[in-house]
PDB file of N, CA and C in Angstrom:
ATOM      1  N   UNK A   1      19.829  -8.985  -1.397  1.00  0.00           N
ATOM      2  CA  UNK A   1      18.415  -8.888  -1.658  1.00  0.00           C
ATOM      3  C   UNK A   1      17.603  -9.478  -0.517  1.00  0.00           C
ATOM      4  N   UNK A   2      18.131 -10.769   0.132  1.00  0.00           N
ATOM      5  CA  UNK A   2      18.111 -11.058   1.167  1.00  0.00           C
ATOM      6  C   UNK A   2      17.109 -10.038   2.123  1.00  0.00           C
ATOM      7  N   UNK A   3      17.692  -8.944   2.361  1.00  0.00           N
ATOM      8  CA  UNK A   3      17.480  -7.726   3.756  1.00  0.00           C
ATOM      9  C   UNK A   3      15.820  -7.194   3.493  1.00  0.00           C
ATOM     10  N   UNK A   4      15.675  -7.213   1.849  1.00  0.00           N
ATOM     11  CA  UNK A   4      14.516  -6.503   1.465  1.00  0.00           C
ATOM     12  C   UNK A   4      13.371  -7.700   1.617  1.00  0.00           C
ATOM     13  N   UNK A   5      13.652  -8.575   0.877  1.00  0.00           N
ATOM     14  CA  UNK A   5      12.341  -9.343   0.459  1.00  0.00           C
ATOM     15  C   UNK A   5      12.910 -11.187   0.640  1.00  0.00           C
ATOM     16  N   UNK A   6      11.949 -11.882   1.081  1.00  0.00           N
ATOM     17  CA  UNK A   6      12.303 -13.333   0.583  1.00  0.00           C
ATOM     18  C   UNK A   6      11.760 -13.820  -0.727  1.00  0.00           C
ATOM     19  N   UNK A   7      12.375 -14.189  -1.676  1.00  0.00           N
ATOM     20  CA  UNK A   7      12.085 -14.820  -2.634  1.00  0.00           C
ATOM     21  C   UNK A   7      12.169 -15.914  -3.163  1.00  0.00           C
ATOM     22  N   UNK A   8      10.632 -16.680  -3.360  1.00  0.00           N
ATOM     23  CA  UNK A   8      10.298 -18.242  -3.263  1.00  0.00           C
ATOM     24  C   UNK A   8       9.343 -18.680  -4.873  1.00  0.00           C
ATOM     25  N   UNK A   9      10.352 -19.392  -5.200  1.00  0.00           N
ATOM     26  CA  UNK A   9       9.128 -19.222  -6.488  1.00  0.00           C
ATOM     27  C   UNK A   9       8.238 -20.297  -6.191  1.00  0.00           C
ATOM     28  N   UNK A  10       6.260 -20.146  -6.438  1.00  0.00           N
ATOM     29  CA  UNK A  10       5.359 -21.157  -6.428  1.00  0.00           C
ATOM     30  C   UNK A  10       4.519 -20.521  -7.428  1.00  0.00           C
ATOM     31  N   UNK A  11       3.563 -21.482  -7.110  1.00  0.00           N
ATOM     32  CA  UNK A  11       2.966 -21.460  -8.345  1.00  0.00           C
ATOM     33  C   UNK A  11       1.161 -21.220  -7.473  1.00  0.00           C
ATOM     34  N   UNK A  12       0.436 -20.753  -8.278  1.00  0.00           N
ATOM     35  CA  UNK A  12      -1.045 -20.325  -7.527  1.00  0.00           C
ATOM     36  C   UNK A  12      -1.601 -18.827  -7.981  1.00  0.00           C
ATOM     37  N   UNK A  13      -2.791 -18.691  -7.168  1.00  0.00           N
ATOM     38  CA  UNK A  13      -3.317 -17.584  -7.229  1.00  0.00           C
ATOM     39  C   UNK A  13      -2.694 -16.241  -6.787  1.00  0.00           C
ATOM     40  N   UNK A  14      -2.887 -14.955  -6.849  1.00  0.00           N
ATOM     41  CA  UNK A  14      -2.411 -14.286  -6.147  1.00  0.00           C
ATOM     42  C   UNK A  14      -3.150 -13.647  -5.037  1.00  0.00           C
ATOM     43  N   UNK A  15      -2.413 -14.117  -3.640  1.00  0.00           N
ATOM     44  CA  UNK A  15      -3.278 -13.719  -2.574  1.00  0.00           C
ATOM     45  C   UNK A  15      -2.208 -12.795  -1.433  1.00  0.00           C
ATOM     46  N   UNK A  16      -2.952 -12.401  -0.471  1.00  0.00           N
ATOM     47  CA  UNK A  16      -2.444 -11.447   0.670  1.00  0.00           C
ATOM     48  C   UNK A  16      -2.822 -12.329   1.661  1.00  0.00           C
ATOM     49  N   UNK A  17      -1.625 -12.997   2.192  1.00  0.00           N
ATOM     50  CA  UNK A  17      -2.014 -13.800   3.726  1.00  0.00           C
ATOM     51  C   UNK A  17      -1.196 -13.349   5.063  1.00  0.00           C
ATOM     52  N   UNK A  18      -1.669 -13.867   5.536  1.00  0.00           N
ATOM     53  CA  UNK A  18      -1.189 -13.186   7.257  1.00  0.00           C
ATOM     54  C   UNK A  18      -0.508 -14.305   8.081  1.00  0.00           C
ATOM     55  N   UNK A  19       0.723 -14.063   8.441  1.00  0.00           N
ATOM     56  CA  UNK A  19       1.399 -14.939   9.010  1.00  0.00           C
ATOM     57  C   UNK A  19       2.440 -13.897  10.200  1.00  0.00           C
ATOM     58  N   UNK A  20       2.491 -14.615  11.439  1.00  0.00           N
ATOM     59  CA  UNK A  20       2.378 -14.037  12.347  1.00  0.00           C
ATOM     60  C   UNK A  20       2.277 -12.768  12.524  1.00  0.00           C
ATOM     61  N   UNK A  21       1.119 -11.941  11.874  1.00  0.00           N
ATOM     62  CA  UNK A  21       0.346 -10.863  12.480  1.00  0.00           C
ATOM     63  C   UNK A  21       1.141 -10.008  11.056  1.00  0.00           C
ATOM     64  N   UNK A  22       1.353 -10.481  10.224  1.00  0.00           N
ATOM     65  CA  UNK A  22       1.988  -9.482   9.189  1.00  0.00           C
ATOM     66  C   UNK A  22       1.496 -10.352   7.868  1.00  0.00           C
ATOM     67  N   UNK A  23       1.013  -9.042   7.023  1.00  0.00           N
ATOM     68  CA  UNK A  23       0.683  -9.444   5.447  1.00  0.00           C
ATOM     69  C   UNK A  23       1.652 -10.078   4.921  1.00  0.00           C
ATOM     70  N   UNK A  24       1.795 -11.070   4.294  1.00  0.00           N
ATOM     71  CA  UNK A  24       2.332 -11.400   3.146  1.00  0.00           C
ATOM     72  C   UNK A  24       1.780 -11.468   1.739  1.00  0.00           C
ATOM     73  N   UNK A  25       2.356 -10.306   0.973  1.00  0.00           N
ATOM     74  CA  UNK A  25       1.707 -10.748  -0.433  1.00  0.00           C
ATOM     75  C   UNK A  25       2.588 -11.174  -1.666  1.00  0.00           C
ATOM     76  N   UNK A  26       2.228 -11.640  -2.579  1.00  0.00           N
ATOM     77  CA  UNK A  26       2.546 -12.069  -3.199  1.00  0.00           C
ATOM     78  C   UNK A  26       2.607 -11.485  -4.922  1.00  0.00           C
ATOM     79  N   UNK A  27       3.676 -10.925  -5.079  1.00  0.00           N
ATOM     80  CA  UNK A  27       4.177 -10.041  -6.441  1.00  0.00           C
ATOM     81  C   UNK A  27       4.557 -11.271  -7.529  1.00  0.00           C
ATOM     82  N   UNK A  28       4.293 -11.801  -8.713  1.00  0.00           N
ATOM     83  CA  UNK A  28       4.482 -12.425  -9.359  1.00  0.00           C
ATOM     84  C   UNK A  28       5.148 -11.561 -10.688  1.00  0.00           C
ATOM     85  N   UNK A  29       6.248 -12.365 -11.381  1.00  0.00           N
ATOM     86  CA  UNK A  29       6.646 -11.625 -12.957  1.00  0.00           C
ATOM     87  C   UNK A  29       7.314 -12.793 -13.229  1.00  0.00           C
ATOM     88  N   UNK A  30       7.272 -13.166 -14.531  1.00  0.00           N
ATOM     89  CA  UNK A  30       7.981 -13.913 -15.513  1.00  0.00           C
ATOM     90  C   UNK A  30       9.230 -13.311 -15.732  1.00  0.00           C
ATOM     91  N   UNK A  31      10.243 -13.846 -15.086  1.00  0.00           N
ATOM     92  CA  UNK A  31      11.195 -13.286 -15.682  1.00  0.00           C
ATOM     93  C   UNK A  31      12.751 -14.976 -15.795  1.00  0.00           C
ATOM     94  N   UNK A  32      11.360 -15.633 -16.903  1.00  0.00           N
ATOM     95  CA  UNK A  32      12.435 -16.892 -16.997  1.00  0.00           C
ATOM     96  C   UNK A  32      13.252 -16.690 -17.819  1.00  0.00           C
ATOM     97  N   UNK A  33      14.987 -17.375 -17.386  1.00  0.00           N
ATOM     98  CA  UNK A  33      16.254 -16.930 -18.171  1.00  0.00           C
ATOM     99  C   UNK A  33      16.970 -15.928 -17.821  1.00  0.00           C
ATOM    100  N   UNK A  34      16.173 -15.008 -16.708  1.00  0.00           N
ATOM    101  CA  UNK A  34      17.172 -13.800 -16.940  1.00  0.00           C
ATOM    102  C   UNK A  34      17.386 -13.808 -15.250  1.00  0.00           C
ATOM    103  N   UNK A  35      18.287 -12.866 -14.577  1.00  0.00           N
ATOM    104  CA  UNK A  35      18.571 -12.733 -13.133  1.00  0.00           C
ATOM    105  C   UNK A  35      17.219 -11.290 -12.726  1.00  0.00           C
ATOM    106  N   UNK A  36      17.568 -11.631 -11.373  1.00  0.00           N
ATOM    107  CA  UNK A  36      16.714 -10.329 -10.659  1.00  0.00           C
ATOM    108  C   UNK A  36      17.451  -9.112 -11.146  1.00  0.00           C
ATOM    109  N   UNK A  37      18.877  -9.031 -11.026  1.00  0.00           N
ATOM    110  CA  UNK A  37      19.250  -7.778 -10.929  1.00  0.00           C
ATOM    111  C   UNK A  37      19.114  -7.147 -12.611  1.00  0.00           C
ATOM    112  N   UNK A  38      19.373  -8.009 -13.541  1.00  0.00           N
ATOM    113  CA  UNK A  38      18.760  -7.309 -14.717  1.00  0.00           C
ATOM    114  C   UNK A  38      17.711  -6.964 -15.128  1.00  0.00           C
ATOM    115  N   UNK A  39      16.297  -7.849 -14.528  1.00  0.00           N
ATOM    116  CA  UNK A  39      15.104  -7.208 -14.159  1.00  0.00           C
ATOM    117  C   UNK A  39      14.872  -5.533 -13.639  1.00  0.00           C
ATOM    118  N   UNK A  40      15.306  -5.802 -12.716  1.00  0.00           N
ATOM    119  CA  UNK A  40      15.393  -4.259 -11.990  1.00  0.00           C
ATOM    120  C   UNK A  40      16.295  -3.032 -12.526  1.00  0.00           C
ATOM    121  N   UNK A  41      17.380  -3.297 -13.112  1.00  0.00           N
ATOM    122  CA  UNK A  41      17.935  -2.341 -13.921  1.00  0.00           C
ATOM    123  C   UNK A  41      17.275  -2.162 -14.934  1.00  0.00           C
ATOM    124  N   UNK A  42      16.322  -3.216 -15.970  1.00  0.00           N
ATOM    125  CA  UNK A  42      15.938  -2.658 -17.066  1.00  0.00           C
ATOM    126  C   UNK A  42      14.410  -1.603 -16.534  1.00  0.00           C
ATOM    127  N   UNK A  43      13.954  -1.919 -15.431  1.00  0.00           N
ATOM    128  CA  UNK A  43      12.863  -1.070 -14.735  1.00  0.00           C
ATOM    129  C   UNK A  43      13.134  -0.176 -14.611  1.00  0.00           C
ATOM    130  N   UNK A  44      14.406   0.407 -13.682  1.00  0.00           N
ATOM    131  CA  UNK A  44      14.746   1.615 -13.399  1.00  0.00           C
ATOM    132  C   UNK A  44      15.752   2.390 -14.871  1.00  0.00           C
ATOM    133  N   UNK A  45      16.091   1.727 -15.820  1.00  0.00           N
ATOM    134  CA  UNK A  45      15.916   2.749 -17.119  1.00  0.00           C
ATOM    135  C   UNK A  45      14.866   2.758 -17.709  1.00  0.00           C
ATOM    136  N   UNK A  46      13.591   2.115 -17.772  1.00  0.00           N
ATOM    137  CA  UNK A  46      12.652   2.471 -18.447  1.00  0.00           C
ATOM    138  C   UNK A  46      11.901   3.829 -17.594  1.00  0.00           C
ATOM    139  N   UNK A  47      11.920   3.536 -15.814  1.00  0.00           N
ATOM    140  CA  UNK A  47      11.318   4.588 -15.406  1.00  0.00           C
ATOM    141  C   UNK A  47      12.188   6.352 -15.716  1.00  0.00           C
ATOM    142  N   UNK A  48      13.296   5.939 -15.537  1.00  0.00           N
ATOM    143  CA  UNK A  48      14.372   7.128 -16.126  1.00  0.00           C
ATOM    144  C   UNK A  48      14.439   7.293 -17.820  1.00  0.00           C
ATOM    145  N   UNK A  49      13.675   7.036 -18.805  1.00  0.00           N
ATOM    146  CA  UNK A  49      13.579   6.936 -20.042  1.00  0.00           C
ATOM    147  C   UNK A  49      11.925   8.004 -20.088  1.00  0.00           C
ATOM    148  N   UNK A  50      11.233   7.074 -19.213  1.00  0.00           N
ATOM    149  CA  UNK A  50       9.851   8.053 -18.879  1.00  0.00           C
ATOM    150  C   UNK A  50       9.972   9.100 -18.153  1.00  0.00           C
ATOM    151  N   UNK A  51      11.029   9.824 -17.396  1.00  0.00           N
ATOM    152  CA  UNK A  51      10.980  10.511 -16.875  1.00  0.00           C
ATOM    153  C   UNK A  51      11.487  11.979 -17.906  1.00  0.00           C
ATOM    154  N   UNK A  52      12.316  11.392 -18.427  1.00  0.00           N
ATOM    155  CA  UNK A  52      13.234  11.899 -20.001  1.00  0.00           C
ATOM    156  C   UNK A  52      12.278  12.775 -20.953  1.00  0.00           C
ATOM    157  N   UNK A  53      11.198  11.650 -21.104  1.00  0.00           N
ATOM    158  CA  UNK A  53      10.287  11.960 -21.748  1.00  0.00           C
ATOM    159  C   UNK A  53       9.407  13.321 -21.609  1.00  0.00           C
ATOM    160  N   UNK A  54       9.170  13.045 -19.760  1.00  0.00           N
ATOM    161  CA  UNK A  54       7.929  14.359 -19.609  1.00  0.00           C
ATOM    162  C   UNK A  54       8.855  15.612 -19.507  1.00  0.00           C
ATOM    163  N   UNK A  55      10.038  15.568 -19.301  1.00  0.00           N
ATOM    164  CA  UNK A  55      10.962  16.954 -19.058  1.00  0.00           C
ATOM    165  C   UNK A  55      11.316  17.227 -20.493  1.00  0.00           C
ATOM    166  N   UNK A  56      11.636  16.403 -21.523  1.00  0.00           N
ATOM    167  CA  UNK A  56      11.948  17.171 -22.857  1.00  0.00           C
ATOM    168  C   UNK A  56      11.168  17.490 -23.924  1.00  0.00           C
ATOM    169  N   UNK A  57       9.741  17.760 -23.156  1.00  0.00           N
ATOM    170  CA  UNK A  57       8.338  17.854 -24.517  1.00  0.00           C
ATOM    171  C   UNK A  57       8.545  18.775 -25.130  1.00  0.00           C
ATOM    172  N   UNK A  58       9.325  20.087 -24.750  1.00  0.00           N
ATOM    173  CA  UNK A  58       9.576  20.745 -25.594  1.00  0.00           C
ATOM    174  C   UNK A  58      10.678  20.716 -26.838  1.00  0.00           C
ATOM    175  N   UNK A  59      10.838  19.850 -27.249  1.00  0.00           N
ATOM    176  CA  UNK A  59      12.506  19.034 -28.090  1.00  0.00           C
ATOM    177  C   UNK A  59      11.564  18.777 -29.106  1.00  0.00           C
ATOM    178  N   UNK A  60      12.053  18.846 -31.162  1.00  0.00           N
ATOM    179  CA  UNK A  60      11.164  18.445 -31.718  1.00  0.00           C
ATOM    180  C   UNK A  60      11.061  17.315 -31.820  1.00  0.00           C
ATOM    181  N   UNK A  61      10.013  16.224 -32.465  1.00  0.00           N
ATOM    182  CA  UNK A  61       9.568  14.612 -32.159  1.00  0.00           C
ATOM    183  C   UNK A  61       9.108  14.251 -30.639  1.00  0.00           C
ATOM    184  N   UNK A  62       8.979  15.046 -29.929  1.00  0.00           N
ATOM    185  CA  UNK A  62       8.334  14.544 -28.759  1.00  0.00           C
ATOM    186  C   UNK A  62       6.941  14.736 -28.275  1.00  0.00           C
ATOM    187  N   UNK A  63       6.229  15.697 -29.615  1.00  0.00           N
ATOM    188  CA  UNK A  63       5.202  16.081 -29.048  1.00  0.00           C
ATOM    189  C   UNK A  63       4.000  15.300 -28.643  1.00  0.00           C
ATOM    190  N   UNK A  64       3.801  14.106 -28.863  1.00  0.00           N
ATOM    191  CA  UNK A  64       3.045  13.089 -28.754  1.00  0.00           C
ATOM    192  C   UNK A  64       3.686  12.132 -27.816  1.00  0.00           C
ATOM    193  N   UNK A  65       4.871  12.221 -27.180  1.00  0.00           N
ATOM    194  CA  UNK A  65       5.585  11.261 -26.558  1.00  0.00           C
ATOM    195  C   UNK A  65       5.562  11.784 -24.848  1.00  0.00           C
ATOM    196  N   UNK A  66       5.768  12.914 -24.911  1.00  0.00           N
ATOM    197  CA  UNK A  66       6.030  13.727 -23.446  1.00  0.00           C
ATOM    198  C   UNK A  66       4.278  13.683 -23.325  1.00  0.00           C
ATOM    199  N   UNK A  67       3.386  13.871 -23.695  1.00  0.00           N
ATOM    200  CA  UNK A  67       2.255  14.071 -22.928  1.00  0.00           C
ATOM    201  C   UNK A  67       1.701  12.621 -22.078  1.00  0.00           C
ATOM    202  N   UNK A  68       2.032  11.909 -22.954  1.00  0.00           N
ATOM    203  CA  UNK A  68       1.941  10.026 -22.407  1.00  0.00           C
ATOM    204  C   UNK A  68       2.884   9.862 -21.477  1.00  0.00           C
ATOM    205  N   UNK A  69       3.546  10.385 -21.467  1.00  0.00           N
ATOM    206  CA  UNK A  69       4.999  10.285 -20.623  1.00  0.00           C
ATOM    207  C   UNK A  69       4.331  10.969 -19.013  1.00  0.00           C
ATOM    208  N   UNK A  70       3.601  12.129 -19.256  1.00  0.00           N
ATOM    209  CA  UNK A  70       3.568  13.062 -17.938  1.00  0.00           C
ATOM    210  C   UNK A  70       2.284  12.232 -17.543  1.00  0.00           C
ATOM    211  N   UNK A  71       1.147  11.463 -18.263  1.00  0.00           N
ATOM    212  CA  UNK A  71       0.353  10.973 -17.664  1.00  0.00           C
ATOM    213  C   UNK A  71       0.681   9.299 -17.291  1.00  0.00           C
ATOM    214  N   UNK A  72       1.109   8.681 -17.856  1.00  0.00           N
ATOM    215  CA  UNK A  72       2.231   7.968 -17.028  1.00  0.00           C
ATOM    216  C   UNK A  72       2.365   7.893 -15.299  1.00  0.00           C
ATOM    217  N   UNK A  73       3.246   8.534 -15.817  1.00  0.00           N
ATOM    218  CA  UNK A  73       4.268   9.585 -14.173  1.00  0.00           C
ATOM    219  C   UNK A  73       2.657   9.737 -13.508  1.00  0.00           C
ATOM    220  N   UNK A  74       2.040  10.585 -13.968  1.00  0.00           N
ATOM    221  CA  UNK A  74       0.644  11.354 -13.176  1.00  0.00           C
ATOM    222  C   UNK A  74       0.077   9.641 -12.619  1.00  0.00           C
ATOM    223  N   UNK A  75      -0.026   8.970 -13.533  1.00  0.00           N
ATOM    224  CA  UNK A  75      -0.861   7.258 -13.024  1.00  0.00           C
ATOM    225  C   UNK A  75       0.083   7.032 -11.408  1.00  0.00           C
ATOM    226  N   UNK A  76       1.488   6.673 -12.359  1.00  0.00           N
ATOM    227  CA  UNK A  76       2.043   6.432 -11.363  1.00  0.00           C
ATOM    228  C   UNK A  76       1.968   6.685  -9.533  1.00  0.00           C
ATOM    229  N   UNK A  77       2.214   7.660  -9.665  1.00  0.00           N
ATOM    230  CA  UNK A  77       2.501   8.815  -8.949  1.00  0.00           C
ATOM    231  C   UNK A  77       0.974   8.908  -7.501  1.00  0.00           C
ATOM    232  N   UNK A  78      -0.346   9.152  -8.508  1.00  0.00           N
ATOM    233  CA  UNK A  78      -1.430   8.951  -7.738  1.00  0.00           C
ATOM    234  C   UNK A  78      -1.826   7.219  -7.541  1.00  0.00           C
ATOM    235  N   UNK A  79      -0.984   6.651  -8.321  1.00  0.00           N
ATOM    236  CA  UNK A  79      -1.711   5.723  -7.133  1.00  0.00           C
ATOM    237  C   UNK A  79      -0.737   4.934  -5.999  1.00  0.00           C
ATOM    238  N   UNK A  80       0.211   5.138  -6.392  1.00  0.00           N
ATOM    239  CA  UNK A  80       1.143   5.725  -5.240  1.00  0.00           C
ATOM    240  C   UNK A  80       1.064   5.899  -4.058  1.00  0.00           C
ATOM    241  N   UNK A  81       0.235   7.543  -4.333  1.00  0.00           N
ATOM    242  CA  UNK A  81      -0.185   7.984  -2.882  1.00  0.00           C
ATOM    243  C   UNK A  81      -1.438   7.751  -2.292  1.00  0.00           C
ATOM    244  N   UNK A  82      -2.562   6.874  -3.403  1.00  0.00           N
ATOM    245  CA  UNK A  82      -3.674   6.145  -3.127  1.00  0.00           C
ATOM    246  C   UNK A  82      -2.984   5.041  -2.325  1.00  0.00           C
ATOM    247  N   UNK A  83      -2.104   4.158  -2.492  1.00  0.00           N
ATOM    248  CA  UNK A  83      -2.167   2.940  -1.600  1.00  0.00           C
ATOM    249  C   UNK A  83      -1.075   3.527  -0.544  1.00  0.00           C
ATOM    250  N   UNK A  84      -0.335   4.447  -0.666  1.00  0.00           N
ATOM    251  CA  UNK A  84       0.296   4.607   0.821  1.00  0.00           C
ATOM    252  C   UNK A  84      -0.802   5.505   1.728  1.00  0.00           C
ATOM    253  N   UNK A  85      -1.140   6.381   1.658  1.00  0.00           N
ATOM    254  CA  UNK A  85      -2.410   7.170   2.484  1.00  0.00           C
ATOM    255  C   UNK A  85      -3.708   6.991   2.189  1.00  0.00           C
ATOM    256  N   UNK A  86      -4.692   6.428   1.256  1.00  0.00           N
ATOM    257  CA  UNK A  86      -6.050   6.532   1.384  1.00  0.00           C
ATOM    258  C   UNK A  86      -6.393   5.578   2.073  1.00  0.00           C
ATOM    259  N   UNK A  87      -5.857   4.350   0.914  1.00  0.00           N
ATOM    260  CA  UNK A  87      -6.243   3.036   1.484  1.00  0.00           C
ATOM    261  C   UNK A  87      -5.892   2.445   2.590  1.00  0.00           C
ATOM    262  N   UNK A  88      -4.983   2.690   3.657  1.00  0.00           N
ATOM    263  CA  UNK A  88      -4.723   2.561   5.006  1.00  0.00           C
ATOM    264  C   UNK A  88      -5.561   3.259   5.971  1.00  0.00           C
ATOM    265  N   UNK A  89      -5.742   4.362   5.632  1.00  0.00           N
ATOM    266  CA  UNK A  89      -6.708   6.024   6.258  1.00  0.00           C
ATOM    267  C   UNK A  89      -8.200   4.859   6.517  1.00  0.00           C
ATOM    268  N   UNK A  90      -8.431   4.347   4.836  1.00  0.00           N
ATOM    269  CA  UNK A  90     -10.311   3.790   5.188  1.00  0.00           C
ATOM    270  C   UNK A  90      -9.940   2.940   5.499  1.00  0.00           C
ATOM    271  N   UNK A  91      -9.317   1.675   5.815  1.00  0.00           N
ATOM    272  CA  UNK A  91      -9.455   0.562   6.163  1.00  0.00           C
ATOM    273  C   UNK A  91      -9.382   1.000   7.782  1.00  0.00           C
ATOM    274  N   UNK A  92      -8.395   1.772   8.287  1.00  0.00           N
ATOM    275  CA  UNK A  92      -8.035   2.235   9.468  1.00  0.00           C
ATOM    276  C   UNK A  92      -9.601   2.517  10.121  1.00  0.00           C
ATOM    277  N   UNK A  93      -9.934   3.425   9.443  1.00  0.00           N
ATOM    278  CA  UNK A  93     -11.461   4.023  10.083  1.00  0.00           C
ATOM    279  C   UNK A  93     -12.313   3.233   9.999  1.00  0.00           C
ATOM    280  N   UNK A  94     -12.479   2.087   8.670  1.00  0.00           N
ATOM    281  CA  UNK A  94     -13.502   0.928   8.987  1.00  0.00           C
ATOM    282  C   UNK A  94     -13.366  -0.315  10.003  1.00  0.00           C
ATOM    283  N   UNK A  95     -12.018  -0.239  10.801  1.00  0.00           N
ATOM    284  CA  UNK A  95     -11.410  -1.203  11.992  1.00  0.00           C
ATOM    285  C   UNK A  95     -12.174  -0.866  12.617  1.00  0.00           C
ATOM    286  N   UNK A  96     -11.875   0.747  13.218  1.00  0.00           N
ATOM    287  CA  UNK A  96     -12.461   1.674  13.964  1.00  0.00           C
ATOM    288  C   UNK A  96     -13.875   1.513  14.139  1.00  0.00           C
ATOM    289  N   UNK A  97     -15.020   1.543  13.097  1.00  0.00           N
ATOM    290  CA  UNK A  97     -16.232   1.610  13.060  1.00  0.00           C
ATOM    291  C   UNK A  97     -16.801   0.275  13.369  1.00  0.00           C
ATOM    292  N   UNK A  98     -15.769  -1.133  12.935  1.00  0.00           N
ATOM    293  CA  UNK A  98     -15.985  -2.252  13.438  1.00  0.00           C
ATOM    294  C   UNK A  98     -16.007  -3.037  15.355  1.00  0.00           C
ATOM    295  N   UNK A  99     -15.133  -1.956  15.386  1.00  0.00           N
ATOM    296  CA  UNK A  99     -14.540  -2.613  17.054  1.00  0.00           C
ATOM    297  C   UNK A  99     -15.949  -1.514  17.744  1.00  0.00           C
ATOM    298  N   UNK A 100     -16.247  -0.648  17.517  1.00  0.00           N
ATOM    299  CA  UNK A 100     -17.381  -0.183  18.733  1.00  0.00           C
ATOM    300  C   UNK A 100     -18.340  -0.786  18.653  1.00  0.00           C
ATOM    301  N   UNK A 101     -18.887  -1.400  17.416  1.00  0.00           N
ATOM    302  CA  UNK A 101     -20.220  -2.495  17.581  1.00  0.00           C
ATOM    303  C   UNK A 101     -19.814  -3.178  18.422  1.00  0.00           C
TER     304      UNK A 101
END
């Protein structure tokens, strides 16, 4: 886990700081008693449980379950691609609009 992320437990607000020229932010979850790796396995079956969901709306008992399910996924999904491309795109162009003043 090491390779991906350092993990330090403190205690505070949650902020985005900059240390040598790179963000650091700070992801917080309660997960007292239990390990990381069962954390993350129970994530990735709940996201594979929701995924279950929006592909079998046509199955009976799901009809109220798959539509929450596909908007879900739909949340997911767009904001997603809101913080990998928009929000880099405007901050990028408001650098931009800053440095020619």
């Amino acid at each position: 886990m090491h390779y991906v992320a350092d993990i330090v437990s403190t205690t505070g607000p949650n902020t985005i700081n900059r240390e040598n020229v790179q963000r650091k932010i700070v992801v917080s979850a309660n997960i007292t008693g239990r390990d990381l790796k069962s954390v993350v396995n129970q994530i990735k079956e709940k996201i594979h449980d929701t995924i279950q969901l929006a592909i079998t709306g046509d199955l009976p008992g799901n009809e109220i379950q798959s539509p929450m399910a596909i908007v879900i996924l739909g949340g997911l999904l767009s904001s997603t691609l809101l913080n990998i491309f928009i929000v880099p795109t405007v901050y990028y162009i408001s650098n931009v609009k800053n440095e020619k003043r």
